[in-house]
PDB file of N, CA and C in Angstrom:
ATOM      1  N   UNK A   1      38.474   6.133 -12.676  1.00  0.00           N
ATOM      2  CA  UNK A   1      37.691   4.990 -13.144  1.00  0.00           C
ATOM      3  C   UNK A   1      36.224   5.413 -13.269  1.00  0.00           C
ATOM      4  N   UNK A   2      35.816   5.297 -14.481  1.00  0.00           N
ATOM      5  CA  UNK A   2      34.379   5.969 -14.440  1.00  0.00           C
ATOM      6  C   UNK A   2      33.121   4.930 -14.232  1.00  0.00           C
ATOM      7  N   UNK A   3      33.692   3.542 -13.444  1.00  0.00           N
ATOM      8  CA  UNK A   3      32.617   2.614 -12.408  1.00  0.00           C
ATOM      9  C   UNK A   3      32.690   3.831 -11.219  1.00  0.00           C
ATOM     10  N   UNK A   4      33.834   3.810 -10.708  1.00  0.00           N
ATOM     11  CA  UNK A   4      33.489   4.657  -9.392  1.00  0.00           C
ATOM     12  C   UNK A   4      32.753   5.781  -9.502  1.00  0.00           C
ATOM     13  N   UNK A   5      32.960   6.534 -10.589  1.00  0.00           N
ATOM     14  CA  UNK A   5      32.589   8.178 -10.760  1.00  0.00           C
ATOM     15  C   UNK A   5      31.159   8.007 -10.819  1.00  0.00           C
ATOM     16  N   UNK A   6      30.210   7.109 -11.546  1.00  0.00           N
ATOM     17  CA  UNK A   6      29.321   6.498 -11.671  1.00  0.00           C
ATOM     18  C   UNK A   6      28.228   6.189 -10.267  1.00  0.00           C
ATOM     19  N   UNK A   7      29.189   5.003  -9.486  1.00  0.00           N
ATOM     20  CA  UNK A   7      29.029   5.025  -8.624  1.00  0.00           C
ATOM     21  C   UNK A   7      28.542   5.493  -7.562  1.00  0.00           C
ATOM     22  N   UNK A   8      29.634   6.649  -7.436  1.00  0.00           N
ATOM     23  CA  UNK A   8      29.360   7.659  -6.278  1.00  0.00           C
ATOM     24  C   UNK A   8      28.280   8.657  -6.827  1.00  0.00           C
ATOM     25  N   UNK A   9      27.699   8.922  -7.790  1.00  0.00           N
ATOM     26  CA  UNK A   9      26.519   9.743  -8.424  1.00  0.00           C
ATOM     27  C   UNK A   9      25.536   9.248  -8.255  1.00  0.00           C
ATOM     28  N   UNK A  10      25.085   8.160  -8.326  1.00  0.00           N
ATOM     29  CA  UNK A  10      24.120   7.075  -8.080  1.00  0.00           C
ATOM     30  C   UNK A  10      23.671   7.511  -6.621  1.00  0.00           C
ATOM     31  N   UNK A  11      24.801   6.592  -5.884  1.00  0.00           N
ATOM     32  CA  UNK A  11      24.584   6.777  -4.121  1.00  0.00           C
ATOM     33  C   UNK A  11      24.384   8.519  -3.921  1.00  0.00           C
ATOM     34  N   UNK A  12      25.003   9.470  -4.372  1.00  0.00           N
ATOM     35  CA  UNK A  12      24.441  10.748  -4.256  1.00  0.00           C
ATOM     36  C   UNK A  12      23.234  11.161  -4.316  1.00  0.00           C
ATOM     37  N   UNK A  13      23.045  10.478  -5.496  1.00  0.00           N
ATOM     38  CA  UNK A  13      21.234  10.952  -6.020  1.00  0.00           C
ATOM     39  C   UNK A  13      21.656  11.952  -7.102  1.00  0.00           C
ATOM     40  N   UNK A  14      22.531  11.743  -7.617  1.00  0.00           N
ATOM     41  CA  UNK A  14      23.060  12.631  -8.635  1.00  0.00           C
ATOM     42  C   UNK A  14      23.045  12.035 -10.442  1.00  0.00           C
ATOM     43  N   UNK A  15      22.083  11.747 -10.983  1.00  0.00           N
ATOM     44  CA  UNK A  15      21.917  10.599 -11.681  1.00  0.00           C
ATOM     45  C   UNK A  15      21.024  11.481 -13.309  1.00  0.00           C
ATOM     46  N   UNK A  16      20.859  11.269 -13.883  1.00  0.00           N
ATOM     47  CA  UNK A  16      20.175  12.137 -15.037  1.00  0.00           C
ATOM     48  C   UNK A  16      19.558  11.307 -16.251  1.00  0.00           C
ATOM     49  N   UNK A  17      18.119  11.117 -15.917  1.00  0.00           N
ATOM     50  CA  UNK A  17      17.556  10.084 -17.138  1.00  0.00           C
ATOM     51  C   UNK A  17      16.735  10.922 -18.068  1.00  0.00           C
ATOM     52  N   UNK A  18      17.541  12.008 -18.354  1.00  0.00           N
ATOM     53  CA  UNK A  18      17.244  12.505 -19.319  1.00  0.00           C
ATOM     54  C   UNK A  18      18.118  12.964 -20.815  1.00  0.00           C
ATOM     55  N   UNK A  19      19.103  11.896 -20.475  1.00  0.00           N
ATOM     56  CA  UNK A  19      20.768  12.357 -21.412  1.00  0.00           C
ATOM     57  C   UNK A  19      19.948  11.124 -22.933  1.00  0.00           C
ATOM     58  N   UNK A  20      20.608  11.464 -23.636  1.00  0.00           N
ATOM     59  CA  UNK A  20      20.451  10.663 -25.114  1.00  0.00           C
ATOM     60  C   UNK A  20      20.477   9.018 -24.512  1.00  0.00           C
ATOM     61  N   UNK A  21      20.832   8.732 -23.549  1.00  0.00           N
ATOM     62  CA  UNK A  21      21.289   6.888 -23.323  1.00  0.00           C
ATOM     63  C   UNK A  21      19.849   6.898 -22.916  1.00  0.00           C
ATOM     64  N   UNK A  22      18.586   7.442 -22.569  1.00  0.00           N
ATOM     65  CA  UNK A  22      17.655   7.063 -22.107  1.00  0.00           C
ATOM     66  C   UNK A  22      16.139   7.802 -22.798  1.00  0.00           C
ATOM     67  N   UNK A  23      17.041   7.809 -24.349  1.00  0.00           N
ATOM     68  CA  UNK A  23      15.918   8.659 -24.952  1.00  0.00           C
ATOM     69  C   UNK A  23      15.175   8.164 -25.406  1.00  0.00           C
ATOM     70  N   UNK A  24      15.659   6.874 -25.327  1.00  0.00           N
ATOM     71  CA  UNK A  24      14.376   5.611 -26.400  1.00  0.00           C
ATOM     72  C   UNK A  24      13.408   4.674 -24.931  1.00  0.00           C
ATOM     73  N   UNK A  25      14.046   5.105 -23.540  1.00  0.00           N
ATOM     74  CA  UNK A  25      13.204   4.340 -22.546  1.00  0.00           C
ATOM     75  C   UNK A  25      11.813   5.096 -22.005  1.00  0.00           C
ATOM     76  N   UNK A  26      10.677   4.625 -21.839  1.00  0.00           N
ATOM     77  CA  UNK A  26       9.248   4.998 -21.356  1.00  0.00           C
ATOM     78  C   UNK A  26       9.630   6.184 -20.145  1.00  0.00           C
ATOM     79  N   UNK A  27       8.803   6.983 -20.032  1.00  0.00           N
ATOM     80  CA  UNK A  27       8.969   7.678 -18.794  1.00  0.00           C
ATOM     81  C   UNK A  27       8.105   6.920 -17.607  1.00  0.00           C
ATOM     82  N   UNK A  28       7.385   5.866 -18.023  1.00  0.00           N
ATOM     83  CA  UNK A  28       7.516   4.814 -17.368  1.00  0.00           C
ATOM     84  C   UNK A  28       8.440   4.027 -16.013  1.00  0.00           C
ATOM     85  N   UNK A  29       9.283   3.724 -17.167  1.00  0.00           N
ATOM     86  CA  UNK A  29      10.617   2.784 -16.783  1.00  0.00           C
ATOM     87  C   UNK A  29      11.654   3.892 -15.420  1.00  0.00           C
ATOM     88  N   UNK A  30      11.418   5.364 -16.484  1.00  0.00           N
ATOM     89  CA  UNK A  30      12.625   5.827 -15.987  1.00  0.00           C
ATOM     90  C   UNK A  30      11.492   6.349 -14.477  1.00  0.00           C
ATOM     91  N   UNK A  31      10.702   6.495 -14.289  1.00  0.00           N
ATOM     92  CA  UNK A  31      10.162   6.595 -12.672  1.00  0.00           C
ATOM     93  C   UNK A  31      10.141   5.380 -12.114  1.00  0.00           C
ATOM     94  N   UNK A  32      10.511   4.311 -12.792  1.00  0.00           N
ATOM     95  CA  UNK A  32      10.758   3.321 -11.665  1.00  0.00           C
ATOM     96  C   UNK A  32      11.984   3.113 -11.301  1.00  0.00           C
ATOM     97  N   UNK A  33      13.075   3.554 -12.044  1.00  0.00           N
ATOM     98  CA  UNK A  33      14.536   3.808 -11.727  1.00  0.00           C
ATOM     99  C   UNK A  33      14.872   4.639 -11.354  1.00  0.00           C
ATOM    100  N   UNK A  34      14.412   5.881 -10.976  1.00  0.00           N
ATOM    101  CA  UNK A  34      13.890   7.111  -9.985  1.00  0.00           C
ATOM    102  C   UNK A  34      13.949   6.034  -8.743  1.00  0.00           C
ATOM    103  N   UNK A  35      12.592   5.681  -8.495  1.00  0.00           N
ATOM    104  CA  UNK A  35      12.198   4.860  -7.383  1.00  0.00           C
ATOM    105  C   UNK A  35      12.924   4.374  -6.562  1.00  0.00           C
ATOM    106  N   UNK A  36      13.598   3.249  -7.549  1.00  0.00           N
ATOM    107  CA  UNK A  36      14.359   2.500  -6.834  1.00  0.00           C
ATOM    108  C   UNK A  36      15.984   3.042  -6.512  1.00  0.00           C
ATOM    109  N   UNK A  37      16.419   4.165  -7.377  1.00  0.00           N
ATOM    110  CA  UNK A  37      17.553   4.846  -6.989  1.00  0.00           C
ATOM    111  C   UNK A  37      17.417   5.929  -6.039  1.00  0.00           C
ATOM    112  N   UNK A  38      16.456   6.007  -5.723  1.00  0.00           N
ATOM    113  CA  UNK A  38      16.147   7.299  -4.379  1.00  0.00           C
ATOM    114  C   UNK A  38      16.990   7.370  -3.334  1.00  0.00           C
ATOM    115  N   UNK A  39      18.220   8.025  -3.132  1.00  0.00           N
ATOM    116  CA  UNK A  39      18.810   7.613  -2.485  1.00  0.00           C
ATOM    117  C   UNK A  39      18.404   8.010  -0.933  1.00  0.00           C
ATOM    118  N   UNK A  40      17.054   8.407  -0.427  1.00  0.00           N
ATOM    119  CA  UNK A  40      16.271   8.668   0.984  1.00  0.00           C
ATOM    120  C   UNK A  40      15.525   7.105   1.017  1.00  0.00           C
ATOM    121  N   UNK A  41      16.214   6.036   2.033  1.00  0.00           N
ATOM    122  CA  UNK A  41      15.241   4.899   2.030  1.00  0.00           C
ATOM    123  C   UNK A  41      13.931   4.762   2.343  1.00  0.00           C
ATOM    124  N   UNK A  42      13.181   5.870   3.011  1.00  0.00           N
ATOM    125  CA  UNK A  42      11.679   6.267   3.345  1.00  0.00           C
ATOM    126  C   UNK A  42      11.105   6.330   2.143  1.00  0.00           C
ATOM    127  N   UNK A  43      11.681   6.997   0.806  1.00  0.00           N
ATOM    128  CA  UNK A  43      11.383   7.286  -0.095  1.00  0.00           C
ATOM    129  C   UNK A  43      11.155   6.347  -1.207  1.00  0.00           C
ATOM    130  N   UNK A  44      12.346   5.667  -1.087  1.00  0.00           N
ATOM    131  CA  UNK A  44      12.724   4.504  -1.862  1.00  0.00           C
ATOM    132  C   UNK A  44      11.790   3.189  -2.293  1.00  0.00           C
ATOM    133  N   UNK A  45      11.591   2.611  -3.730  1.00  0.00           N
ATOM    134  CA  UNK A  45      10.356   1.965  -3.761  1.00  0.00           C
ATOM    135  C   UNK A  45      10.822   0.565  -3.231  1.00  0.00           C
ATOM    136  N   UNK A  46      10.195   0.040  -2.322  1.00  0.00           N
ATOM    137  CA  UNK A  46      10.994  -1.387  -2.019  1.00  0.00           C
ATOM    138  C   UNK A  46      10.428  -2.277  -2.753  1.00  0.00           C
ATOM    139  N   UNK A  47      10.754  -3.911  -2.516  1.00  0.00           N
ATOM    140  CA  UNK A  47      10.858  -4.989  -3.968  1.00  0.00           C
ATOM    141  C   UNK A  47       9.527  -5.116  -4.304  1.00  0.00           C
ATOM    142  N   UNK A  48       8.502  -5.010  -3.096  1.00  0.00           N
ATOM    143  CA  UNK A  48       7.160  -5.388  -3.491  1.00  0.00           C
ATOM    144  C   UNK A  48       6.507  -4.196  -4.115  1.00  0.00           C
ATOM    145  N   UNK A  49       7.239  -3.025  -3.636  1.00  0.00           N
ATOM    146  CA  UNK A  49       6.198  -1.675  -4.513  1.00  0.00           C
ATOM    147  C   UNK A  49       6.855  -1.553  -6.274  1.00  0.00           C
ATOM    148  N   UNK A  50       7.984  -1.921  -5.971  1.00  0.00           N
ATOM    149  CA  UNK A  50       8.438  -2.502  -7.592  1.00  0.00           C
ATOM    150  C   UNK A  50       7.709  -3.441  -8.360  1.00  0.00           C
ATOM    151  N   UNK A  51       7.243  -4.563  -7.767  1.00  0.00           N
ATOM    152  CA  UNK A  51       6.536  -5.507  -8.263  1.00  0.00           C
ATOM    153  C   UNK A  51       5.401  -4.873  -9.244  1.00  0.00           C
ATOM    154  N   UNK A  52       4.616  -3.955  -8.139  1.00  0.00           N
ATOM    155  CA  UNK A  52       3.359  -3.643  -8.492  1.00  0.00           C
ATOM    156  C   UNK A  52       3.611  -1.979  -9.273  1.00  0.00           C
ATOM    157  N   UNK A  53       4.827  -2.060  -9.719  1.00  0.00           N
ATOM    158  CA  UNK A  53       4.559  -0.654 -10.411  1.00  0.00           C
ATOM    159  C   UNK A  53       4.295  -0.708 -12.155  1.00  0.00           C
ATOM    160  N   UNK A  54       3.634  -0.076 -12.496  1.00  0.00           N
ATOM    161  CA  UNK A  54       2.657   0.009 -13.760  1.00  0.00           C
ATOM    162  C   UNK A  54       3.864  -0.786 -14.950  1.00  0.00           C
ATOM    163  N   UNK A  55       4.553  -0.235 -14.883  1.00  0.00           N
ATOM    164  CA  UNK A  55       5.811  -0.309 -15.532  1.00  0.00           C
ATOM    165  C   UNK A  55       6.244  -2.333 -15.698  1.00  0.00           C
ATOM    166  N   UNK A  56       6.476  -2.692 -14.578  1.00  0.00           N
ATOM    167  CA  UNK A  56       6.629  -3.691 -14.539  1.00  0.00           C
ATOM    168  C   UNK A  56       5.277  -4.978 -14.359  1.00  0.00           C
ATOM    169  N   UNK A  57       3.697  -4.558 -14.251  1.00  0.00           N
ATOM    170  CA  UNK A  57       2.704  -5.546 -14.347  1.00  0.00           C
ATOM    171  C   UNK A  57       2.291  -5.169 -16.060  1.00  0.00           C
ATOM    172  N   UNK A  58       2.974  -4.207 -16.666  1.00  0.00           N
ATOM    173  CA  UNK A  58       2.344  -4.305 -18.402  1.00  0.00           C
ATOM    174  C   UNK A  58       1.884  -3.519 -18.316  1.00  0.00           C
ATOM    175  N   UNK A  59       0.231  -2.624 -17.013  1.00  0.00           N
ATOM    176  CA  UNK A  59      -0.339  -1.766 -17.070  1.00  0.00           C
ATOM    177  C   UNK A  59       0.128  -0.571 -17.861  1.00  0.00           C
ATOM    178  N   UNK A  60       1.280   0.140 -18.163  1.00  0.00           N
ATOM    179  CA  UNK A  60       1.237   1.249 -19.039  1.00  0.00           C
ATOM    180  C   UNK A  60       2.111   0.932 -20.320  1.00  0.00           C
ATOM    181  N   UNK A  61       1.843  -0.447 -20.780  1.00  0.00           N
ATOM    182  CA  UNK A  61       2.502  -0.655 -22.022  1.00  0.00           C
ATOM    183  C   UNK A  61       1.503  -0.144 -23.257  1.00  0.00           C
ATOM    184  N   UNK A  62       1.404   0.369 -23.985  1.00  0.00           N
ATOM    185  CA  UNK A  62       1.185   0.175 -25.303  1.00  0.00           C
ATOM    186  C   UNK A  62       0.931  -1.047 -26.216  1.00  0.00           C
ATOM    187  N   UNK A  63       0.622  -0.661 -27.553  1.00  0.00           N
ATOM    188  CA  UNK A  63       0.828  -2.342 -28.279  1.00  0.00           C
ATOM    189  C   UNK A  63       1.579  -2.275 -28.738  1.00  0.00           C
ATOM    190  N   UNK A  64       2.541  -1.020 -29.093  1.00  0.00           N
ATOM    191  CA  UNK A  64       4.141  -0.982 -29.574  1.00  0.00           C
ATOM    192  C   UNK A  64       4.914  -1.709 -28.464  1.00  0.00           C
ATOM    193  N   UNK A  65       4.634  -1.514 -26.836  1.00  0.00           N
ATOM    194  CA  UNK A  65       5.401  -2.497 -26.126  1.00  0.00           C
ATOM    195  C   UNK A  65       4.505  -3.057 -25.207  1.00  0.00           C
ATOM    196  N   UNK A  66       3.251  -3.917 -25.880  1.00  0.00           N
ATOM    197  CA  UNK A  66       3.185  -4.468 -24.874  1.00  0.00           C
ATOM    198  C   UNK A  66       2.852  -6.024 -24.349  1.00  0.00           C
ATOM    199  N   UNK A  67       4.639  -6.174 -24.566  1.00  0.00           N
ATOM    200  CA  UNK A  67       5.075  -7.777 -23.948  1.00  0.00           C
ATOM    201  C   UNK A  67       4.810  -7.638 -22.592  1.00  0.00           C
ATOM    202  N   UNK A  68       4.331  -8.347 -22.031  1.00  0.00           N
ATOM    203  CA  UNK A  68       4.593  -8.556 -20.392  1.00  0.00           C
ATOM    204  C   UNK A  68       6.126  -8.820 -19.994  1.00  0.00           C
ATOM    205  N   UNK A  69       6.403  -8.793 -18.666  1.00  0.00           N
ATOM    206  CA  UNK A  69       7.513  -9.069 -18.146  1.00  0.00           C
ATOM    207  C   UNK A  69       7.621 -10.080 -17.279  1.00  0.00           C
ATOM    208  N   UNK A  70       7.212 -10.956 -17.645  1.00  0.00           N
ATOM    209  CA  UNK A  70       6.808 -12.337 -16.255  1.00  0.00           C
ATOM    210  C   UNK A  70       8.110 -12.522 -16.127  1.00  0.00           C
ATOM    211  N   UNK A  71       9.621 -12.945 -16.746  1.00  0.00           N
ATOM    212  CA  UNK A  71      10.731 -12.893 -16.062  1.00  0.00           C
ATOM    213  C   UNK A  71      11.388 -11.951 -15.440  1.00  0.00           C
ATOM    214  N   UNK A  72      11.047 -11.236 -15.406  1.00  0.00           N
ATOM    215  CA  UNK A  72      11.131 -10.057 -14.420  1.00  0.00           C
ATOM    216  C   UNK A  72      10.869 -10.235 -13.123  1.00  0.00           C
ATOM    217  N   UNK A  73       9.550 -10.222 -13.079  1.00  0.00           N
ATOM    218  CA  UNK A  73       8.868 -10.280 -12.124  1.00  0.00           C
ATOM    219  C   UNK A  73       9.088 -11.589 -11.325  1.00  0.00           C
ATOM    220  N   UNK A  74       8.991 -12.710 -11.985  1.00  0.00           N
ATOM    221  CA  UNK A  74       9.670 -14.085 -11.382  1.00  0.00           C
ATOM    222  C   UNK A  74      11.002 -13.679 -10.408  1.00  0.00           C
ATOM    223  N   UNK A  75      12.021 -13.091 -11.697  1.00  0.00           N
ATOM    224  CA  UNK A  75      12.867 -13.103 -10.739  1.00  0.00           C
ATOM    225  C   UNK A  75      13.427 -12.300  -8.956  1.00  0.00           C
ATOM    226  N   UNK A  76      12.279 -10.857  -9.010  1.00  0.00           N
ATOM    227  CA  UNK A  76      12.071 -10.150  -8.766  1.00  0.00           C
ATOM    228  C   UNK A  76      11.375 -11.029  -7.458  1.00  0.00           C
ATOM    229  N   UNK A  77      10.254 -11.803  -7.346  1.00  0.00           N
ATOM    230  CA  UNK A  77       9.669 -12.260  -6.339  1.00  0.00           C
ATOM    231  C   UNK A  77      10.498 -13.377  -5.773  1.00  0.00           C
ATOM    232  N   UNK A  78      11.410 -14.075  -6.656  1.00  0.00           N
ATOM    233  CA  UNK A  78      12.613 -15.221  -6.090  1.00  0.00           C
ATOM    234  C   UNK A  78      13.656 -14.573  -4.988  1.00  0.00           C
ATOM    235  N   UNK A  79      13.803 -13.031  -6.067  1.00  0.00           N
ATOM    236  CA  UNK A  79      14.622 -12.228  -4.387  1.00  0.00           C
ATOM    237  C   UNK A  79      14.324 -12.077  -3.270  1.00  0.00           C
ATOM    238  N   UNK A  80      12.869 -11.921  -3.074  1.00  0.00           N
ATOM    239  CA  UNK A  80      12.135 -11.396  -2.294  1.00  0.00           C
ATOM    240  C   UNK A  80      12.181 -12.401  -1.352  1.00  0.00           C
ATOM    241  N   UNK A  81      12.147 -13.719  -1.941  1.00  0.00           N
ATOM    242  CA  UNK A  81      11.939 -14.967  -1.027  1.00  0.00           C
ATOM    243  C   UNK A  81      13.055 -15.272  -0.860  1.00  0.00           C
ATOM    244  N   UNK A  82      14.049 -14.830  -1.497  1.00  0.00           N
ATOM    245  CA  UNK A  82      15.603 -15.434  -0.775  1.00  0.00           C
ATOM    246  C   UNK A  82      15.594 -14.432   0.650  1.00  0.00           C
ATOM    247  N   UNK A  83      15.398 -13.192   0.385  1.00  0.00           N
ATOM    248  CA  UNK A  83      16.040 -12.119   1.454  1.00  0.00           C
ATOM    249  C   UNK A  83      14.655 -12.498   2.978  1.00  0.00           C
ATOM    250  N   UNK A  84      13.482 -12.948   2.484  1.00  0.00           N
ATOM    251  CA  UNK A  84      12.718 -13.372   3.981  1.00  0.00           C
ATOM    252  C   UNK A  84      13.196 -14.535   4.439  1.00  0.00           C
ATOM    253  N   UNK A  85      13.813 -15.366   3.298  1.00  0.00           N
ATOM    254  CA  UNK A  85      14.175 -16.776   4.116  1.00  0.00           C
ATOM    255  C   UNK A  85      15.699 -16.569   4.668  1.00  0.00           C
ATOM    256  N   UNK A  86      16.603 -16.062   4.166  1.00  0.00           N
ATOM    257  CA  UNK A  86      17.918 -15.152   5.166  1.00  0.00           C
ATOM    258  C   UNK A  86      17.918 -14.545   6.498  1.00  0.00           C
ATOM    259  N   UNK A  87      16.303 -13.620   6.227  1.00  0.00           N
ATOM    260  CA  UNK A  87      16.282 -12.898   7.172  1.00  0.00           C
ATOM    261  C   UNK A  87      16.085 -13.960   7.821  1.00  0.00           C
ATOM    262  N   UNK A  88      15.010 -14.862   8.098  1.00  0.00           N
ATOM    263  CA  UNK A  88      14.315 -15.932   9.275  1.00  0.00           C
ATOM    264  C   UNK A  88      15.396 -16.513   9.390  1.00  0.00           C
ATOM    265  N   UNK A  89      16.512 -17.028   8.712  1.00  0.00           N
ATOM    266  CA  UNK A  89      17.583 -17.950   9.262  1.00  0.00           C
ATOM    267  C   UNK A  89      18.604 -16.888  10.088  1.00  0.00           C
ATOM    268  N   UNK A  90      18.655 -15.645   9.407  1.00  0.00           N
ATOM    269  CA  UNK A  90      19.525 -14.698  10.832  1.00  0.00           C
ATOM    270  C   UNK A  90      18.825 -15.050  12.261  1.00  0.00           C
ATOM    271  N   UNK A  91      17.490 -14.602  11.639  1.00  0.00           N
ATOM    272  CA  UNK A  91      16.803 -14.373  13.433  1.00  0.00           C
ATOM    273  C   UNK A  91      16.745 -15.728  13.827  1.00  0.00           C
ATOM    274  N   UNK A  92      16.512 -17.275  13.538  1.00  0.00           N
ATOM    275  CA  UNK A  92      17.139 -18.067  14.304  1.00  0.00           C
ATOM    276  C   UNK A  92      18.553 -18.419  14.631  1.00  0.00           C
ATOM    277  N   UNK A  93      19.162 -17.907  14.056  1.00  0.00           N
ATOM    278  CA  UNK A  93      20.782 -17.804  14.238  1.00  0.00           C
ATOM    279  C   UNK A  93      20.936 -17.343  15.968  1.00  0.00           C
ATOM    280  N   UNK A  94      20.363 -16.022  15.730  1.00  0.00           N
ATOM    281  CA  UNK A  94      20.312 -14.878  16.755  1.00  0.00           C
ATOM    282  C   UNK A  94      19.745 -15.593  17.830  1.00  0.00           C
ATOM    283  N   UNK A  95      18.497 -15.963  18.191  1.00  0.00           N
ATOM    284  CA  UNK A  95      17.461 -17.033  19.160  1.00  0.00           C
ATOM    285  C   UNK A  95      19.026 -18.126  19.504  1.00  0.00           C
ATOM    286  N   UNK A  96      19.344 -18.670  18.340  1.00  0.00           N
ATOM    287  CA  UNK A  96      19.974 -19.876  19.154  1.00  0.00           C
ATOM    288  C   UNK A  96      21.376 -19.182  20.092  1.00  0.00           C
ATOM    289  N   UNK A  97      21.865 -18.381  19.369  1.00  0.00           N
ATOM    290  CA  UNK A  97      23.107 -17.727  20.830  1.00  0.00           C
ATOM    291  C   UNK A  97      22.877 -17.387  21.596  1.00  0.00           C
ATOM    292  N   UNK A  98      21.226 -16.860  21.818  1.00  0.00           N
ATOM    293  CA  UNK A  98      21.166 -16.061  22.833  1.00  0.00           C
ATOM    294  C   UNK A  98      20.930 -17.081  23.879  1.00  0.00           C
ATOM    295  N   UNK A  99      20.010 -18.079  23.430  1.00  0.00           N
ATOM    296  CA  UNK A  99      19.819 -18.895  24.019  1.00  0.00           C
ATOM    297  C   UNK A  99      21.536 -20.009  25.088  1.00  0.00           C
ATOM    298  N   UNK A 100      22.392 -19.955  24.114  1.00  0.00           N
ATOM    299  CA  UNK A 100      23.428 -20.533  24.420  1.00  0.00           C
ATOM    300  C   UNK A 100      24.033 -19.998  25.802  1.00  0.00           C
ATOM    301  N   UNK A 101      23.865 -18.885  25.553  1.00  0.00           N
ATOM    302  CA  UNK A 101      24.281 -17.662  26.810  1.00  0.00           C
ATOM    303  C   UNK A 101      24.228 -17.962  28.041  1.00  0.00           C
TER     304      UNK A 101
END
């Protein structure tokens, strides 16, 4: 199945944005999909260093591309606020058993 084969190249760090499927994307774009595919999490750009990478605030667009990405980024900061408000409902989750104890 070439999802899995895929897959497991990805999580490797075995990945190549330099094949014809990525000949028309910014070298831009493709260091932020670097970034975020790093498979060392020290390394790895997390949601807020994504936010602010050139790529995604317009900073290295051109006037051939340069639309902003505000749905992007919207959606991008909506994650951000789902995964702190998860996290805070784990850690009161956690507080209230311990407490139960």
């Amino acid at each position: 199945d070439k999802k899995n084969i895929y897959y497991a190249r990805i999580c490797e760090g075995k990945y190549d944005l330099k094949k014809t499927a990525f000949a028309t994307v910014s070298k831009e774009a493709k260091d932020l999909l670097a970034g975020m595919l790093c498979v060392d999490p020290t390394k790895r750009l997390s949601a807020s260093e994504c936010l602010l990478h050139p790529w995604i605030t317009g900073k290295c667009h051109t006037e051939k591309h340069s639309t902003p990405l505000p749905e992007v980024q919207e959606h991008m900061m909506h994650r951000i606020e789902r995964r702190r408000r998860k996290a805070q409902q784990q850690k009161q989750q956690q507080q209230q058993q311990q407490g139960q104890r």
